[in-house]
N, C-alpha and C. Protein backbone atom coordinates (compact mmCIF):
# COMPACT_ATOMS: atom_id res chain seq x y z
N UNK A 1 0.86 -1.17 0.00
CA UNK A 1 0.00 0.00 0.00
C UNK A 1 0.90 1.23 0.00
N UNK A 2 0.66 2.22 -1.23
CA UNK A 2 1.41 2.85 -0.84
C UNK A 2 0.58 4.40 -0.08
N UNK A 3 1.62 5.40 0.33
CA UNK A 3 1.49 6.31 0.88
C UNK A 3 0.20 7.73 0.26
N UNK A 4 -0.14 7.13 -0.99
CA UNK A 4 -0.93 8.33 -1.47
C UNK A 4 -1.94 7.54 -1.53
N UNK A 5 -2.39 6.14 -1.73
CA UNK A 5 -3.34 5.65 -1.80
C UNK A 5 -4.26 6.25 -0.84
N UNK A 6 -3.84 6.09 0.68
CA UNK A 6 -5.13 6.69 1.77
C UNK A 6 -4.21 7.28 2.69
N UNK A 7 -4.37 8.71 1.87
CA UNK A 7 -3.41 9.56 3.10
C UNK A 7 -3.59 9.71 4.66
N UNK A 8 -5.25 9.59 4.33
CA UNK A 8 -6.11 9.95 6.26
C UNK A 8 -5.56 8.37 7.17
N UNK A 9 -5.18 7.42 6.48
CA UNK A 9 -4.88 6.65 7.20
C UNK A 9 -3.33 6.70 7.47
N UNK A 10 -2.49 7.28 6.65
CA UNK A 10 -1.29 7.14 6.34
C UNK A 10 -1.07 8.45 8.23
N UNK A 11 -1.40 9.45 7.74
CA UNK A 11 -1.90 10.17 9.14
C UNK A 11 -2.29 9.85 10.33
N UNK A 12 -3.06 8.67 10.23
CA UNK A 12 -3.77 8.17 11.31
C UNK A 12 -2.53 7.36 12.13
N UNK A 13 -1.87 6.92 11.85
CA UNK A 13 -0.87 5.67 11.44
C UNK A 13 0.24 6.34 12.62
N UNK A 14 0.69 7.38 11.85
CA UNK A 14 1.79 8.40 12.00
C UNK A 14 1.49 9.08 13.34
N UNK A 15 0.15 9.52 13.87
CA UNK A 15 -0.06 9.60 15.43
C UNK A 15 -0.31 8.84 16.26
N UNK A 16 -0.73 7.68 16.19
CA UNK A 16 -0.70 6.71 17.14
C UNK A 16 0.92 6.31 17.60
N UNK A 17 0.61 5.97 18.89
CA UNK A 17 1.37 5.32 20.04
C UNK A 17 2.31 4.01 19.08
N UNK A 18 3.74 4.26 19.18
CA UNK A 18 4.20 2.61 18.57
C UNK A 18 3.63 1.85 19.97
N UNK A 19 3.39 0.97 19.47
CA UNK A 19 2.87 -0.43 20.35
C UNK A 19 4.39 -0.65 21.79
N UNK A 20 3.98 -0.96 22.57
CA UNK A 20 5.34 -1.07 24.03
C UNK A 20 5.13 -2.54 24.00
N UNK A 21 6.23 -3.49 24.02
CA UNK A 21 6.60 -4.44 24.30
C UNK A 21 7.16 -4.65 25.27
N UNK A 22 6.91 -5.82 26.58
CA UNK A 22 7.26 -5.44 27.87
C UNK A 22 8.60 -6.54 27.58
N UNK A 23 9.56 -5.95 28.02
CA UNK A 23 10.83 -7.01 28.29
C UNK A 23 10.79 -8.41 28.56
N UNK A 24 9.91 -9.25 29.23
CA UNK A 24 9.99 -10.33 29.02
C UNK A 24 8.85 -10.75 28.54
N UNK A 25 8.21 -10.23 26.89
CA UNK A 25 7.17 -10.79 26.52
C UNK A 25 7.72 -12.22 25.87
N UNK A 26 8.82 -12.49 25.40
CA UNK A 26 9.20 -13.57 25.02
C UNK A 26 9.27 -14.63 26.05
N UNK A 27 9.73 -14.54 27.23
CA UNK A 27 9.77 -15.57 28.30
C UNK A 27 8.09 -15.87 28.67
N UNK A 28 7.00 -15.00 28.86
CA UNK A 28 5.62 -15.04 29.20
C UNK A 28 5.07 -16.43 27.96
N UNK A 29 5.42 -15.64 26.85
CA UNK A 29 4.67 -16.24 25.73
C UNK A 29 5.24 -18.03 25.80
N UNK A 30 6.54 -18.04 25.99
CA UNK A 30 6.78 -19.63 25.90
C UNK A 30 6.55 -20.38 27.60
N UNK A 31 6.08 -19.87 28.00
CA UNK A 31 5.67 -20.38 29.39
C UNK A 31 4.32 -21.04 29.33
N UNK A 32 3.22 -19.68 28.25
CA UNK A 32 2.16 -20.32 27.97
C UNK A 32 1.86 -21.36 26.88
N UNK A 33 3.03 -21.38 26.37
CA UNK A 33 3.13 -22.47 25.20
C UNK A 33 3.06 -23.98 26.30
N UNK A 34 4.34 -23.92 26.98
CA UNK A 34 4.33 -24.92 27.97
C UNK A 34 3.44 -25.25 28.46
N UNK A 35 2.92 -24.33 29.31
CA UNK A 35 1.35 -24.85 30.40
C UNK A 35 0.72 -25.42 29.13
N UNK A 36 0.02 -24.62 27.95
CA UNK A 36 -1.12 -25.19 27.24
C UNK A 36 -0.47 -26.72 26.67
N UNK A 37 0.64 -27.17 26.53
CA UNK A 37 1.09 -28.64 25.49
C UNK A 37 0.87 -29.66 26.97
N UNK A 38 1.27 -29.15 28.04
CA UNK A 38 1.51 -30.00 29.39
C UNK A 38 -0.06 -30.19 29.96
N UNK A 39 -0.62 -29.25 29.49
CA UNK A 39 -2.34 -29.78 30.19
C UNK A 39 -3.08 -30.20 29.10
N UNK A 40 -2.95 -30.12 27.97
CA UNK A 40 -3.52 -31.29 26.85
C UNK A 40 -2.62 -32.74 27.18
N UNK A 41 -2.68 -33.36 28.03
CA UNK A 41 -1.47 -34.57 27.69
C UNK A 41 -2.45 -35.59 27.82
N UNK A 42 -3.74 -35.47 26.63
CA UNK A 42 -4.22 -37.28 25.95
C UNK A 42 -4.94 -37.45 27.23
N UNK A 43 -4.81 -39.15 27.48
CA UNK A 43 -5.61 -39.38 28.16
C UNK A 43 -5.60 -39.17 29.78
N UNK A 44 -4.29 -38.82 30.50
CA UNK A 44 -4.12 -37.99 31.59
C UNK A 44 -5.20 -36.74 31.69
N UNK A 45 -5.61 -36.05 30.70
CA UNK A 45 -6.26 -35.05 31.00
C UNK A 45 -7.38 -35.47 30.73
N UNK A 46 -8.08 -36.81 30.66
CA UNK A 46 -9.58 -37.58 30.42
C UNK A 46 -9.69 -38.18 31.98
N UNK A 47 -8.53 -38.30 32.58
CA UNK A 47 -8.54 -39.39 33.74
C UNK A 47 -8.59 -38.14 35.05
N UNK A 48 -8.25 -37.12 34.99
CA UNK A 48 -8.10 -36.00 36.22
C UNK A 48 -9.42 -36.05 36.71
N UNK A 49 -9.11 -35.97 38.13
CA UNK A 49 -10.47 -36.07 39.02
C UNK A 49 -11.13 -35.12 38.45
N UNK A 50 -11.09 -33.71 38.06
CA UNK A 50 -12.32 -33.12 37.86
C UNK A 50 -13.03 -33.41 36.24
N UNK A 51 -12.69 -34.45 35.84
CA UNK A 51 -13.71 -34.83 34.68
C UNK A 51 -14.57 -36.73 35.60
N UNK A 52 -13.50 -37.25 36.15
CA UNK A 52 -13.65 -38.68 36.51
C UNK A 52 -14.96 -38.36 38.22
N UNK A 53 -14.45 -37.83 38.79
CA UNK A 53 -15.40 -37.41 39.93
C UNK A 53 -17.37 -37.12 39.66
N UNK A 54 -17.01 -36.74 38.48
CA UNK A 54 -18.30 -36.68 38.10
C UNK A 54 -19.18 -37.53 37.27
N UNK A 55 -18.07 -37.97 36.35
CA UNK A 55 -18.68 -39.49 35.86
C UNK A 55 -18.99 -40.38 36.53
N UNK A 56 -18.04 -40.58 37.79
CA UNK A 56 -18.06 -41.92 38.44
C UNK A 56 -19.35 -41.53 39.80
N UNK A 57 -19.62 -40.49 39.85
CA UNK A 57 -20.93 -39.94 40.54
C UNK A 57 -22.36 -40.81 39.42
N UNK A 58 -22.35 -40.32 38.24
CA UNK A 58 -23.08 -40.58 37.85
C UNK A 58 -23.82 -42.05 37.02
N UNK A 59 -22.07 -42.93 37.42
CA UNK A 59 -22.44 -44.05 37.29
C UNK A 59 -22.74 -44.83 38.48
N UNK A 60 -22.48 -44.29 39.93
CA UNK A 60 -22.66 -44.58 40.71
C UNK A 60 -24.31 -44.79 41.42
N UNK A 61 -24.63 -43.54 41.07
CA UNK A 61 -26.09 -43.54 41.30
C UNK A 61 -27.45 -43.93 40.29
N UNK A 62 -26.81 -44.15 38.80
CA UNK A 62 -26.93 -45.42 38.05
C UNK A 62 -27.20 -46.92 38.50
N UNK A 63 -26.37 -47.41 39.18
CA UNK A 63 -25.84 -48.54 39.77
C UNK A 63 -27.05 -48.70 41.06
N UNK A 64 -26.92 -47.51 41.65
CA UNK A 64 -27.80 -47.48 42.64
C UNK A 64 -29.08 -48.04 42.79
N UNK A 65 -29.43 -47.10 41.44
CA UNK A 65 -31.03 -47.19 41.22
C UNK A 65 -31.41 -48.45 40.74
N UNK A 66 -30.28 -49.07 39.61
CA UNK A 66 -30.97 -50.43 38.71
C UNK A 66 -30.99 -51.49 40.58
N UNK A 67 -30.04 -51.61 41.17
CA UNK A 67 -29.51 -52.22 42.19
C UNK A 67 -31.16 -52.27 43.00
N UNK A 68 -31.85 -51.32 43.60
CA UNK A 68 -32.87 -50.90 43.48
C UNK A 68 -34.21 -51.18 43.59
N UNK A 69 -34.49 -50.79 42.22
CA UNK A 69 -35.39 -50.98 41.38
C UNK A 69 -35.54 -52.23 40.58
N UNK A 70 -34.48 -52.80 40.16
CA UNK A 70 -34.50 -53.97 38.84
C UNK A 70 -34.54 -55.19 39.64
N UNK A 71 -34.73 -55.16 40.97
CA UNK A 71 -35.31 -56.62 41.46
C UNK A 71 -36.55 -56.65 41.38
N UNK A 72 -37.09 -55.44 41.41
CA UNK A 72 -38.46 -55.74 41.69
C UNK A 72 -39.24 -55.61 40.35
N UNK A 73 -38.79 -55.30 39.78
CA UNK A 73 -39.76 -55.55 38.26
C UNK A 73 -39.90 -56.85 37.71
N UNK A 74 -41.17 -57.51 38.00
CA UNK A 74 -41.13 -58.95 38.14
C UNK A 74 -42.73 -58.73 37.13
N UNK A 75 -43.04 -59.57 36.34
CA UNK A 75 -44.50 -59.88 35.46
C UNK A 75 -45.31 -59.99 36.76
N UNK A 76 -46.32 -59.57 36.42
CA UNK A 76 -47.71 -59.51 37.53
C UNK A 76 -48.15 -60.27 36.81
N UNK A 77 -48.39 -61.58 37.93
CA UNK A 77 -48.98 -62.86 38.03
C UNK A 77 -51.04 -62.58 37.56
N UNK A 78 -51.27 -63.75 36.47
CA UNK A 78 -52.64 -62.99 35.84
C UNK A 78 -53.68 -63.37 37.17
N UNK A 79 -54.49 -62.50 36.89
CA UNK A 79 -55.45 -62.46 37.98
C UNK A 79 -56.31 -63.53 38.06
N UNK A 80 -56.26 -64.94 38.66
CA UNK A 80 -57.01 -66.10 38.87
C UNK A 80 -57.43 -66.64 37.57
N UNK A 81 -56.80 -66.67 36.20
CA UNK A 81 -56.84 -67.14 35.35
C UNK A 81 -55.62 -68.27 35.29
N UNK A 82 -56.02 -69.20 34.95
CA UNK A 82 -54.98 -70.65 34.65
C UNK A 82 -54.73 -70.50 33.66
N UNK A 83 -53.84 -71.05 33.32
CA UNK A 83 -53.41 -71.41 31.57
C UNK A 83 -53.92 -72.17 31.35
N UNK A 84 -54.20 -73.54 32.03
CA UNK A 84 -54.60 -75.12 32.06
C UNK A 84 -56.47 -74.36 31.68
N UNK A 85 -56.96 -73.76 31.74
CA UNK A 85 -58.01 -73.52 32.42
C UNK A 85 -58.85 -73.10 30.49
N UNK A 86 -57.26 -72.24 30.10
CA UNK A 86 -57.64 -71.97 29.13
C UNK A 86 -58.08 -72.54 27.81
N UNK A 87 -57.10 -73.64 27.84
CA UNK A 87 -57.07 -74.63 26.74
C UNK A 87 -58.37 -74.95 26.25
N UNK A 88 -58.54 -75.00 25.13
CA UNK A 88 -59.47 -75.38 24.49
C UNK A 88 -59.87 -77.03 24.50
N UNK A 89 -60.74 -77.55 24.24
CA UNK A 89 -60.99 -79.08 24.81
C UNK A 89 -60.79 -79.48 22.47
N UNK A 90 -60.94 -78.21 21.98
CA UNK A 90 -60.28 -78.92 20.59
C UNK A 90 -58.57 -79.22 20.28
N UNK A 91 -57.89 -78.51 21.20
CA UNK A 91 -56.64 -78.40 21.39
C UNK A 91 -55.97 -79.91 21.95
N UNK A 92 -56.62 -80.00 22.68
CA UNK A 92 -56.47 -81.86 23.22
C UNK A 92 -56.38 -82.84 22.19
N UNK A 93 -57.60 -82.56 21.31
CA UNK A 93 -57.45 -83.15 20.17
C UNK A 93 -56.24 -83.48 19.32
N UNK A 94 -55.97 -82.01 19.40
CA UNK A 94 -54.88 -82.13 17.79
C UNK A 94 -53.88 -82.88 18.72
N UNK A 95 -53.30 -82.11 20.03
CA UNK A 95 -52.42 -82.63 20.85
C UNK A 95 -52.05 -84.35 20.46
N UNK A 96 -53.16 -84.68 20.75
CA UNK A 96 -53.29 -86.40 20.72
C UNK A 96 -53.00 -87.07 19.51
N UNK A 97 -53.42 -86.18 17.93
CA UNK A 97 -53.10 -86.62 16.96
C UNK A 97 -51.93 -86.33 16.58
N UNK A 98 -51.45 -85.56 17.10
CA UNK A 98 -49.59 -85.27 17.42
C UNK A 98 -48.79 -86.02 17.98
N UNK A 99 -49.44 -86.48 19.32
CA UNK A 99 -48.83 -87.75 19.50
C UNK A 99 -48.95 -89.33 19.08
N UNK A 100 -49.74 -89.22 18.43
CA UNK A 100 -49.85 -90.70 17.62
C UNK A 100 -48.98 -90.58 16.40
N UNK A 101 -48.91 -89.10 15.71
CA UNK A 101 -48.39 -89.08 14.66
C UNK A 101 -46.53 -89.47 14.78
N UNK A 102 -46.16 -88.67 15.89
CA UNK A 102 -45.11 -88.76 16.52
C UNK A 102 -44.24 -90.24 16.66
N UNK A 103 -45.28 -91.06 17.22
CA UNK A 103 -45.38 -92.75 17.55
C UNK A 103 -45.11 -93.21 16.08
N UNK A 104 -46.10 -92.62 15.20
CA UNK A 104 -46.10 -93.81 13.82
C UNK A 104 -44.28 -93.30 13.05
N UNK A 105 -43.94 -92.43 13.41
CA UNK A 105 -42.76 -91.50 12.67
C UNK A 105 -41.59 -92.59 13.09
N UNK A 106 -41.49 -92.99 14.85
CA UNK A 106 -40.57 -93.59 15.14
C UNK A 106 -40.70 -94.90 14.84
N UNK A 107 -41.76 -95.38 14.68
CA UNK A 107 -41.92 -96.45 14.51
C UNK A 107 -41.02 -96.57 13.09
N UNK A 108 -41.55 -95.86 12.30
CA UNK A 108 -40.98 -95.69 10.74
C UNK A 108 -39.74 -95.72 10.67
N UNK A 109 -39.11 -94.86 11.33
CA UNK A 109 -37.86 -94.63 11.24
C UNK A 109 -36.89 -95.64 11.41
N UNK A 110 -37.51 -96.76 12.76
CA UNK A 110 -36.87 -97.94 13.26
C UNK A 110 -36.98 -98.98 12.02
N UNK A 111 -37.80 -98.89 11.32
CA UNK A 111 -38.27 -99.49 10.27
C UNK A 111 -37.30 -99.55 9.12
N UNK A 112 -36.99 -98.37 8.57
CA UNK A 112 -36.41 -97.78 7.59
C UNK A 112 -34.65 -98.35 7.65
N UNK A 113 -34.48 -97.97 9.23
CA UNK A 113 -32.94 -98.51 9.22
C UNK A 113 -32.54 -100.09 9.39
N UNK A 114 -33.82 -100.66 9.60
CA UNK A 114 -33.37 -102.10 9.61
C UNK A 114 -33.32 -102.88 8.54
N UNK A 115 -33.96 -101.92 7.52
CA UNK A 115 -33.69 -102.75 5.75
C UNK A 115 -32.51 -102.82 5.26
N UNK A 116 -31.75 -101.64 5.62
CA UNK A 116 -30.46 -101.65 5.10
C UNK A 116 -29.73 -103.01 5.80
């Protein structure tokens, strides 16, 4: 940029304060380089009590509750209805022709291997 392009700035420029640099801005600046590389360090900085204190709170009282609660969630037993009670008296039926059918199968089968 040169000097005639924007004189009001070229002016502006020319009264301001040069900037003060304090004598040990170089020692400050690599100090904070340090701290910031030394407190990112991976999983050390996943494991520090103030991230783990609070997880392990919240798996704790997790634990608590199933510990709890999850015995007692049990099926509610049906109200004076049998299963036996339910069955159909055609259901017996087939039942029975299931088991005869069952009978004639083994029979067969014993059958089958004694030809060979």
């Amino acid at each position: 940029m040169e000097r005639e392009d924007d004189q009001q700035l070229w002016d502006l420029m020319d009264s301001a304060s040069p900037p003060e640099v304090s004598p040990f801005f170089a020692r400050n600046v690599l100090r904070r380089v340090r701290e910031e590389a030394a407190g990112s360090g991976g999983p050390a900085r996943w494991l520090g009590w103030r991230r783990l204190l609070p997880f392990s709170a919240v798996g704790a009282a997790t634990a608590a509750i199933l510990v709890v609660y999850g015995s007692s969630f049990r099926p509610l037993p049906l109200a004076g209805d049998d299963l036996i009670a339910k069955i159909d008296s055609r259901d017996y039926e087939v039942v029975a022709d299931l088991d005869n059918l069952l009978a004639s199968d083994e029979n067969n089968l014993w059958d089958d291997t004694s030809s060979l």
